[in-house]
C-alpha atoms as a PDB file:
ATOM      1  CA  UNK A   1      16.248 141.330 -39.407  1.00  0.00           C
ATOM      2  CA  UNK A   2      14.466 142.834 -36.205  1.00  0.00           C
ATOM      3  CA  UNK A   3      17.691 142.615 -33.300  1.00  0.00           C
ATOM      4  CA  UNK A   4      16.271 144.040 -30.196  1.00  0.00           C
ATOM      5  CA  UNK A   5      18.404 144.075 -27.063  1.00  0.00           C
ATOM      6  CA  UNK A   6      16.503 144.442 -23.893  1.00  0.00           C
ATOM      7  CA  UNK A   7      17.619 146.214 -19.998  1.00  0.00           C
ATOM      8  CA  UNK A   8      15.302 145.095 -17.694  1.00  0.00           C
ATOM      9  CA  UNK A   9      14.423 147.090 -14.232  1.00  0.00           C
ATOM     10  CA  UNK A  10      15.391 144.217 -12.348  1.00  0.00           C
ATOM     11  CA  UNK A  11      17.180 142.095 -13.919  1.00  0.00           C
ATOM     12  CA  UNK A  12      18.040 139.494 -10.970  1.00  0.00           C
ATOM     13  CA  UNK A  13      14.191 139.052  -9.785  1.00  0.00           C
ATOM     14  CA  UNK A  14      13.430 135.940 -11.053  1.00  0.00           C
ATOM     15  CA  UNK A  15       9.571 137.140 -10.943  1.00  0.00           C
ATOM     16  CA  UNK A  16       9.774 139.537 -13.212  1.00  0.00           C
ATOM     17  CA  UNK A  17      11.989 137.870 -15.820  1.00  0.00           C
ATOM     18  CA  UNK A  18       9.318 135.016 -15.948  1.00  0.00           C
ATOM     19  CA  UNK A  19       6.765 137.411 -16.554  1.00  0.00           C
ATOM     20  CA  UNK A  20       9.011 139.097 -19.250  1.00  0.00           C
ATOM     21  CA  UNK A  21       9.236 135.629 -20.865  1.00  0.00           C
ATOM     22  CA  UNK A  22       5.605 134.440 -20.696  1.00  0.00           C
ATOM     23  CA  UNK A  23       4.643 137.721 -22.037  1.00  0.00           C
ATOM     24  CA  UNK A  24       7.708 137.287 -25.169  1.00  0.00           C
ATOM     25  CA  UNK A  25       6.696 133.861 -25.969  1.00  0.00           C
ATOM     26  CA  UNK A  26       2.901 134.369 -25.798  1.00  0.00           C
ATOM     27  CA  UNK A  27       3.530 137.319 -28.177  1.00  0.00           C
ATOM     28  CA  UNK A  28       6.423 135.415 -30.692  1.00  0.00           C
ATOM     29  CA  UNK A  29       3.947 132.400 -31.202  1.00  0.00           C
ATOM     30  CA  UNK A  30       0.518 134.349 -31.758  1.00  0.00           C
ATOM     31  CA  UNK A  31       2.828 137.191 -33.879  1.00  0.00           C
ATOM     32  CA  UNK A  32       1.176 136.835 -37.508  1.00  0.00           C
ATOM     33  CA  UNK A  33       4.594 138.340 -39.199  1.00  0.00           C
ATOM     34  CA  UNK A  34       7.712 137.337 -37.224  1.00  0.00           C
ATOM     35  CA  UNK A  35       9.110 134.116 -39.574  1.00  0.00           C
ATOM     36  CA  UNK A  36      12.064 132.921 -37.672  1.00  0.00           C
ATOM     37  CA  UNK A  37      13.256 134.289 -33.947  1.00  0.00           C
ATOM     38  CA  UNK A  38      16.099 133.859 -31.425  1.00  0.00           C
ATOM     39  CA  UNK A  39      15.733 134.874 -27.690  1.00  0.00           C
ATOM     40  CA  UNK A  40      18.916 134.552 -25.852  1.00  0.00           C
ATOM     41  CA  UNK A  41      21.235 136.397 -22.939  1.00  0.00           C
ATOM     42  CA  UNK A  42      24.536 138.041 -22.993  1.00  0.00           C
ATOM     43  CA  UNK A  43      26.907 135.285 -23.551  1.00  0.00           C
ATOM     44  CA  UNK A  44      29.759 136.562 -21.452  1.00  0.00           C
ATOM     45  CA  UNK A  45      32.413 136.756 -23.278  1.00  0.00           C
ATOM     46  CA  UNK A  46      35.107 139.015 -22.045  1.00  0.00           C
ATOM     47  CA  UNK A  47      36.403 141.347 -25.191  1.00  0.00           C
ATOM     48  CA  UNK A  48      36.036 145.110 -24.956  1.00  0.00           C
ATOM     49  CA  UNK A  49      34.228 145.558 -28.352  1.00  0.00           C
ATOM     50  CA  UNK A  50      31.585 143.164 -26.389  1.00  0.00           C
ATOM     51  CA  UNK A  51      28.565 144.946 -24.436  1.00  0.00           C
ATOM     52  CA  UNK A  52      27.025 142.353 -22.265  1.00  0.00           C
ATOM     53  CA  UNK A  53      24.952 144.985 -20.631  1.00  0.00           C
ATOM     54  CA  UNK A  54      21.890 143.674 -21.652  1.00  0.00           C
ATOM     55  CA  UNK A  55      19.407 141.487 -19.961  1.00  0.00           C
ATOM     56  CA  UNK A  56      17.826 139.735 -23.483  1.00  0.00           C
ATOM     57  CA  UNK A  57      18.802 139.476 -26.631  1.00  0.00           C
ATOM     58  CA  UNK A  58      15.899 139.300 -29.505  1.00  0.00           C
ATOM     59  CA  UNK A  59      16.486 138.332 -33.515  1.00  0.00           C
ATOM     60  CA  UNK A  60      13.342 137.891 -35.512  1.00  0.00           C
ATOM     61  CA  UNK A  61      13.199 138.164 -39.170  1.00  0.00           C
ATOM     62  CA  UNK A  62      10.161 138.783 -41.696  1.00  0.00           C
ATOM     63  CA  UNK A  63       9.715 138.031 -45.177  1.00  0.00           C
ATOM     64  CA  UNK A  64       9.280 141.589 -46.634  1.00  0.00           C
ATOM     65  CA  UNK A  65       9.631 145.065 -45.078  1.00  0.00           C
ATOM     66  CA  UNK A  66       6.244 145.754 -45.614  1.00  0.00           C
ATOM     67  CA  UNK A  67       5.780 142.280 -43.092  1.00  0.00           C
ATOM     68  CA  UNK A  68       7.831 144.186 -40.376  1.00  0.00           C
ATOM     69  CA  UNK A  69       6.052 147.070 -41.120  1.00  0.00           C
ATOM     70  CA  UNK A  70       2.801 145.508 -40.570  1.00  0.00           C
ATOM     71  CA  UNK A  71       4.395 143.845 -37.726  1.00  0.00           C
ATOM     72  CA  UNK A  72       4.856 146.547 -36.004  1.00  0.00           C
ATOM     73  CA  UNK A  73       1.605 147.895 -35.569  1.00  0.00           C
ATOM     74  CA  UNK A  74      -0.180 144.764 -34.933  1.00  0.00           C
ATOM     75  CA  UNK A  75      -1.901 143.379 -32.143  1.00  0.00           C
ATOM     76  CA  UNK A  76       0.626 140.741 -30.611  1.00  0.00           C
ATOM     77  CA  UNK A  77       3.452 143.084 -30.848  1.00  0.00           C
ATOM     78  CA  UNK A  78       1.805 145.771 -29.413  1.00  0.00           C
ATOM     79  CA  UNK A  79       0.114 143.861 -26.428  1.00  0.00           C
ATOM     80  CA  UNK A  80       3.892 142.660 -25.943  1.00  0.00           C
ATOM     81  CA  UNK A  81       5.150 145.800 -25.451  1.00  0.00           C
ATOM     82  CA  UNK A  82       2.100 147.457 -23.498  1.00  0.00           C
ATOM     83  CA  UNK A  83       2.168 143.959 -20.985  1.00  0.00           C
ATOM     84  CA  UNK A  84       6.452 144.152 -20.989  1.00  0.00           C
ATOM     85  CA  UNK A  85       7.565 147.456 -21.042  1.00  0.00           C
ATOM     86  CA  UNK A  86       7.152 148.030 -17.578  1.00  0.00           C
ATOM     87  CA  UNK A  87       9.854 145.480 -16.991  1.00  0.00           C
ATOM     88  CA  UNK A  88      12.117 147.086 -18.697  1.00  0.00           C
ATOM     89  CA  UNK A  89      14.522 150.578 -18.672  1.00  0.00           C
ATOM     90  CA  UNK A  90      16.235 150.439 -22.036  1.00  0.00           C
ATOM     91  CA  UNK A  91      15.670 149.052 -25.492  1.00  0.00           C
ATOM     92  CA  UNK A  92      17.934 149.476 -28.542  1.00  0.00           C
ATOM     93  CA  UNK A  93      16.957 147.972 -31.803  1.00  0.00           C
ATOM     94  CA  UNK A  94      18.701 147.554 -34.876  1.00  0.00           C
ATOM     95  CA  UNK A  95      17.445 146.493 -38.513  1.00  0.00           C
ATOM     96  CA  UNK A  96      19.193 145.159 -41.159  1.00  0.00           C
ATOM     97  CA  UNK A  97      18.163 143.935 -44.819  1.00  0.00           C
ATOM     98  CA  UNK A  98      20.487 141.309 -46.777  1.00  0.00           C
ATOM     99  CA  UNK A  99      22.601 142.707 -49.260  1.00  0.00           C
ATOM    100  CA  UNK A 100      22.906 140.691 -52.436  1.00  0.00           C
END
C-alpha cells in the first residue's frame, strides 16, 4: 500500500482543488501500475491521536513492489506530480506490505 496524505496551498479555493482533482483522476485512470485506489478528505473526527490536518487523503495499492517501483518512475505519476505539486505545501507518504 501507497497512503499519501496531501496539504494543499490553498486549501479553501475551490479552483485549485478542482484542478488538484482533474489532474489526480486523469493520472489514477491512465496509471499503468496503481490496482486499487481511495481518494478521500479528513473525516473529522474529534480524537487527539487523529490529525485531520490534511487536505486529501490517497490509498493505492500494486501487485508487487517491483509494480510500485515501476510506478514510481513512470509517466502518469510523474506528470501528476509535475502538473500538482504546485498546489500543494506538504506531502507525507507511508508504505506498507501485508504481513502473512
Amino acid at each position: 500500500m501507497h497512503i499519501v496524505y496531501i496539504w494543499l496551498n490553498n486549501p479553501d479555493n475551490q479552483d485549485d482543488r478542482k484542478l488538484f482533482e482533474e489532474s489526480l483522476d486523469k493520472f489514477l485512470k491512465t496509471s499503468k501500475y496503481a490496482k486499487t485506489n481511495f481518494v478521500g478528505n479528513p473525516a473529522g473526527t474529534d480524537r487527539e491521536v487523529v490529525d485531520n490536518s490534511y487536505t486529501y487523503a490517497i490509498v493505492v495499492t500494486f501487485s508487487s513492489r517491483e509494480e510500485q517501483d515501476l510506478y514510481q518512475k513512470e509517466e502518469a505519476h510523474l506528470l501528476f506530480i509535475k502538473e500538482a505539486s504546485p498546489l500543494w505545501n506538504k506531502v507525507q507518504i507511508y508504505d506498507a506490505v501485508g504481513i502473512d
